[in-house]
C-alpha atoms as a PDB file:
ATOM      1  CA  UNK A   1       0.000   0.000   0.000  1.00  0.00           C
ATOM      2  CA  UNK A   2       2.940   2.490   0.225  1.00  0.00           C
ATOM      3  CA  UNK A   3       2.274   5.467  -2.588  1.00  0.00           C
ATOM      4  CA  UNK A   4      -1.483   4.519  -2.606  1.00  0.00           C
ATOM      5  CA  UNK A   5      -3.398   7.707  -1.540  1.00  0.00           C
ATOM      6  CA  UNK A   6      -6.828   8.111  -0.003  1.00  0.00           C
ATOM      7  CA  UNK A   7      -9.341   9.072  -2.676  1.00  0.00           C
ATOM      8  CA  UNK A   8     -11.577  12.860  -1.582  1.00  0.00           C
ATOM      9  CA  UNK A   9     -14.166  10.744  -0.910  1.00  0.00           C
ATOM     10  CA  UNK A  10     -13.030   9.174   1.787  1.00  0.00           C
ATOM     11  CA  UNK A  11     -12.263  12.334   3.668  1.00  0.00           C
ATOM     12  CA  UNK A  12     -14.479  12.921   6.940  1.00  0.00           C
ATOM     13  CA  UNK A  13     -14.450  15.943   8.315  1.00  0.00           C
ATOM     14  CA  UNK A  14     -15.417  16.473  12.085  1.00  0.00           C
ATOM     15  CA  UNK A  15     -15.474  20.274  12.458  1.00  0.00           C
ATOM     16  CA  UNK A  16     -14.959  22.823  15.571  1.00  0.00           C
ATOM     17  CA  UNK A  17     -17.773  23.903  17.655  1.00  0.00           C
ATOM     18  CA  UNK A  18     -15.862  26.453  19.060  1.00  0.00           C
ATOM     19  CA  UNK A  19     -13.926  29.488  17.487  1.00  0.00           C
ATOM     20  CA  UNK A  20     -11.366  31.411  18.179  1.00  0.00           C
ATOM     21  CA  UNK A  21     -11.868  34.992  18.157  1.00  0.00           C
ATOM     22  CA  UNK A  22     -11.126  36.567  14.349  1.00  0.00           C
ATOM     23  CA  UNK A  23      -7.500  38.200  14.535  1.00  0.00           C
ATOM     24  CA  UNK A  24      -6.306  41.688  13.458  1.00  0.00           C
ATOM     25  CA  UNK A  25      -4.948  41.112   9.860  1.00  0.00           C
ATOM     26  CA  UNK A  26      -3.058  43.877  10.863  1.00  0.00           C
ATOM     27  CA  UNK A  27      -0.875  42.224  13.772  1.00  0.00           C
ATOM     28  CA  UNK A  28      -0.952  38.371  11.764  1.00  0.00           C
ATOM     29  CA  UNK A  29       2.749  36.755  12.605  1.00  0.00           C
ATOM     30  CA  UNK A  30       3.806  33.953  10.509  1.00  0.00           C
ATOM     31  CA  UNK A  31       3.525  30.466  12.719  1.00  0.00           C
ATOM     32  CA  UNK A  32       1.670  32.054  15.028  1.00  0.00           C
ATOM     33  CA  UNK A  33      -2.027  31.697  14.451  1.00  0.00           C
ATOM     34  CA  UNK A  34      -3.681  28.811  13.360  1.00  0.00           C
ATOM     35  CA  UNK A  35      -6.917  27.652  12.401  1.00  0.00           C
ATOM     36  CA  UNK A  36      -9.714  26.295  14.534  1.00  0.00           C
ATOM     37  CA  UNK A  37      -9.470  22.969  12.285  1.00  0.00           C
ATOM     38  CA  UNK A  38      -6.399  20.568  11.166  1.00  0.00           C
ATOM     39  CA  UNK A  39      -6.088  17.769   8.343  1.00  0.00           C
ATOM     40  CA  UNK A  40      -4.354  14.955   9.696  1.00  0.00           C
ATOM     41  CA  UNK A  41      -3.583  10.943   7.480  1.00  0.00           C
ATOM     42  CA  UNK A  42      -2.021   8.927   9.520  1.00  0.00           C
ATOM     43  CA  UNK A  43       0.240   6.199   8.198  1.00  0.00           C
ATOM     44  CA  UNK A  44       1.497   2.947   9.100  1.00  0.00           C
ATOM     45  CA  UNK A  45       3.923   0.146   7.943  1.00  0.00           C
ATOM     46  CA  UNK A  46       1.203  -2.194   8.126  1.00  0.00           C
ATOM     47  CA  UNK A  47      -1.667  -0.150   6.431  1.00  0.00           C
ATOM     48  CA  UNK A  48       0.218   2.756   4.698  1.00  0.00           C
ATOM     49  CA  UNK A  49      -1.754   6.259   4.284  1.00  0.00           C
ATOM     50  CA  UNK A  50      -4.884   5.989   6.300  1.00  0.00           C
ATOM     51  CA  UNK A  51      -8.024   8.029   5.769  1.00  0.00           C
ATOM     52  CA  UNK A  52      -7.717  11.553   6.145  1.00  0.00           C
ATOM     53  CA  UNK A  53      -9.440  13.438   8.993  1.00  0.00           C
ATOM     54  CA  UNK A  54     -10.461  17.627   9.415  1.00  0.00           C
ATOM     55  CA  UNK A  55     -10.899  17.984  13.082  1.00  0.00           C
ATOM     56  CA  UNK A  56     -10.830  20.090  15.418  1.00  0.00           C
ATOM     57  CA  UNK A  57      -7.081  21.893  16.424  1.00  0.00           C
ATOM     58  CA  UNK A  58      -5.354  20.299  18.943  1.00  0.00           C
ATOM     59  CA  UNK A  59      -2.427  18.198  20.262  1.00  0.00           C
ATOM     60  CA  UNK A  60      -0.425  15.704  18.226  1.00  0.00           C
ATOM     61  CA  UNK A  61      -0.444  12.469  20.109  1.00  0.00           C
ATOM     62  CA  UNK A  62       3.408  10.959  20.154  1.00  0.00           C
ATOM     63  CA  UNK A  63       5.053   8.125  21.344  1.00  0.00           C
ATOM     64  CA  UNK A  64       8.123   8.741  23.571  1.00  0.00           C
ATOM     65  CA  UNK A  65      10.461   7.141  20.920  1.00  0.00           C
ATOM     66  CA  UNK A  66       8.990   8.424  18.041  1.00  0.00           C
ATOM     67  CA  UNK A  67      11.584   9.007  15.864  1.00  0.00           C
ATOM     68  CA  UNK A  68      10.921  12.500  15.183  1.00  0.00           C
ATOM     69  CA  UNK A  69      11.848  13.348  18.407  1.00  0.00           C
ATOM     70  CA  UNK A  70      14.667  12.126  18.206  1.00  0.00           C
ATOM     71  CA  UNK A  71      16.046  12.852  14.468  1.00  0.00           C
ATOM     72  CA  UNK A  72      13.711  14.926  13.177  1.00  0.00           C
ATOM     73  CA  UNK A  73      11.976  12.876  10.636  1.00  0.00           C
ATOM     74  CA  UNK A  74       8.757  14.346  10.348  1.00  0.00           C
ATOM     75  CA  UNK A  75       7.083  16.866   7.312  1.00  0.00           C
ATOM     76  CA  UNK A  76       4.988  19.879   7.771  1.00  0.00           C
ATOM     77  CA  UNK A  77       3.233  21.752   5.007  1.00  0.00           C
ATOM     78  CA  UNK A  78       1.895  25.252   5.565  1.00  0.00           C
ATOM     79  CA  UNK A  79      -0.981  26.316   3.043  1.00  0.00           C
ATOM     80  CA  UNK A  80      -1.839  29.607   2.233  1.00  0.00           C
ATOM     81  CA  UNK A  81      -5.557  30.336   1.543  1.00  0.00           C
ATOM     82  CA  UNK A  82      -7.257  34.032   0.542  1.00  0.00           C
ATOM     83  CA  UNK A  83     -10.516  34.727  -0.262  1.00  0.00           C
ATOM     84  CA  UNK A  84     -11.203  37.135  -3.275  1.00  0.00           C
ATOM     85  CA  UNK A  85     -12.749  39.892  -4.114  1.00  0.00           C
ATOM     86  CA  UNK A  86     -15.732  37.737  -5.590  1.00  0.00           C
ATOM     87  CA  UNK A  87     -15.727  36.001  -2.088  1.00  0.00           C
ATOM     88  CA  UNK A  88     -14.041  32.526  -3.340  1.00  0.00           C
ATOM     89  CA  UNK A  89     -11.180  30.984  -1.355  1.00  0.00           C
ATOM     90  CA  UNK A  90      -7.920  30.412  -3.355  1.00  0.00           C
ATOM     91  CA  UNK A  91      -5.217  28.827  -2.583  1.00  0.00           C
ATOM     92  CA  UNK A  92      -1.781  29.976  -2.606  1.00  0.00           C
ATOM     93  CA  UNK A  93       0.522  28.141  -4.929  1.00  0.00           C
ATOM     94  CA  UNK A  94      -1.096  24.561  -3.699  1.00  0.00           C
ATOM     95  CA  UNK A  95       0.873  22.020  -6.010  1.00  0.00           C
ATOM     96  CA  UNK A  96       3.674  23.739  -5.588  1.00  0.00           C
ATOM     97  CA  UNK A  97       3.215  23.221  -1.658  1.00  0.00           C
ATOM     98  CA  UNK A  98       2.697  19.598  -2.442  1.00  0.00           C
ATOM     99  CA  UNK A  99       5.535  19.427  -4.897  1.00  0.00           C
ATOM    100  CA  UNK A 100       7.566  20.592  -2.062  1.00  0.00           C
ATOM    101  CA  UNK A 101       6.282  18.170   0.486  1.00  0.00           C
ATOM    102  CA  UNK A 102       7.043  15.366  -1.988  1.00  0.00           C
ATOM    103  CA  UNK A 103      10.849  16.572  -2.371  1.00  0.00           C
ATOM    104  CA  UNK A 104      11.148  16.596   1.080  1.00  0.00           C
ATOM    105  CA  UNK A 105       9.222  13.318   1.524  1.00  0.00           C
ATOM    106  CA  UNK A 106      11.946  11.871  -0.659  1.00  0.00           C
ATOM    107  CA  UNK A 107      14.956  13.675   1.324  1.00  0.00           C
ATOM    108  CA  UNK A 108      13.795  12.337   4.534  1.00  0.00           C
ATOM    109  CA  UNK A 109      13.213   8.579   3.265  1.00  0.00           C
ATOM    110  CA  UNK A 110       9.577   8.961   4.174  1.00  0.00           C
ATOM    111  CA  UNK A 111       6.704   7.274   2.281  1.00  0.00           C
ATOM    112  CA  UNK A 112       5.278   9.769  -0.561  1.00  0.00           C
ATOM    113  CA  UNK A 113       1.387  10.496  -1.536  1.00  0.00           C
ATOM    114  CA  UNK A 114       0.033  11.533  -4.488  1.00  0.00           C
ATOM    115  CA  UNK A 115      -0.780  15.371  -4.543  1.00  0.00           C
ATOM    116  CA  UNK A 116      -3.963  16.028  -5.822  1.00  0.00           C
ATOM    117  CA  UNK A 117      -6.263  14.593  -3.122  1.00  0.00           C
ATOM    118  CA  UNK A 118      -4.147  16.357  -0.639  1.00  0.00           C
ATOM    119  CA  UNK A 119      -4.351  19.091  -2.367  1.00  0.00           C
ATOM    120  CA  UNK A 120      -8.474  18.701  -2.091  1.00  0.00           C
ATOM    121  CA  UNK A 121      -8.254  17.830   1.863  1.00  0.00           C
ATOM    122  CA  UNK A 122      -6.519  21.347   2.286  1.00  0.00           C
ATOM    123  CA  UNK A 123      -8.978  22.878   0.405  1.00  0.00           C
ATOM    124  CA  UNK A 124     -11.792  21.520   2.372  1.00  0.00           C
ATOM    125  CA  UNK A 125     -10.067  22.374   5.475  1.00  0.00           C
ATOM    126  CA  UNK A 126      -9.818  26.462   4.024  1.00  0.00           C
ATOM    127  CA  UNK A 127     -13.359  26.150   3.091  1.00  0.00           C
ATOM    128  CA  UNK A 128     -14.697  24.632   6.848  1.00  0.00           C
ATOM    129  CA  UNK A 129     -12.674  27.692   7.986  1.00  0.00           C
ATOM    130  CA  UNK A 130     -14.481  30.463   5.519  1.00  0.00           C
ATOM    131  CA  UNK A 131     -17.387  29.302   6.561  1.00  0.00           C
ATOM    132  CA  UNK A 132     -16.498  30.289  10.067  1.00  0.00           C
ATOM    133  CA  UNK A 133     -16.047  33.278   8.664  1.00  0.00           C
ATOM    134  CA  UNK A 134     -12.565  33.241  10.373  1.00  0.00           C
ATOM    135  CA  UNK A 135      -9.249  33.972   9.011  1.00  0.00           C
ATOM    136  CA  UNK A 136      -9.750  33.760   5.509  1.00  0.00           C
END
């Protein structure tokens, strides 16, 4: 199953009952503020990719000898996400973000997915969070 990639469909999306209050767009610092929402696929050696999840924000759950505490093995992806004058959401540059992840996939010797549903998850995610009216 490694390189097989969860199909949209099979996204499922638990949102946030709570919000966080909208922030000054003004005072925004990069890494600073996040969303009330998070897409997270876990992955296995015995399953591979598993089905992605939008959920609410909170704590990554960690083993004590993960390895990316230890040697830093891990990827994160930032996406950007604007809404236009005609009130759709873009996103910033997202196969390029995904190209990216996949070079660094590779770098790190970690197990690659194919872009284009990610690329839909994030999307999803942005949209949950317009409709909050937050952020975006």
């Amino acid at each position: 199953m490694i390189g097989l990639c969860s199909e949209a469909s099979d996204l499922i999306i638990t949102p946030a009952t709570t919000f966080k209050e909208k922030p000054d767009p003004n005072g925004l610092v990069f890494g600073t503020v996040f969303t009330d929402n998070m897409l997270t696929i876990e992955w296995s050696l015995a399953s591979g990719w598993e089905k992605p999840y939008i959920k609410p924000l909170g704590n990554l759950s960690l083993h004590p000898a993960s390895s990316s505490l230890h040697y830093a093995i891990e990827l994160f992806e930032g996406m950007k996400a604007y809404r236009g004058v005609d009130g759709k959401i873009r996103l910033f540059r997202p196969t390029l973000n995904m190209d990216r992840m996949a070079r660094s996939a590779i770098r790190a010797a970690l197990p690659k997915r194919k872009n284009s549903p990610l690329v839909i998850f994030m999307f999803e995610e942005a949209h949950l969070t317009y409709m909050t009216h937050l952020f975006i």
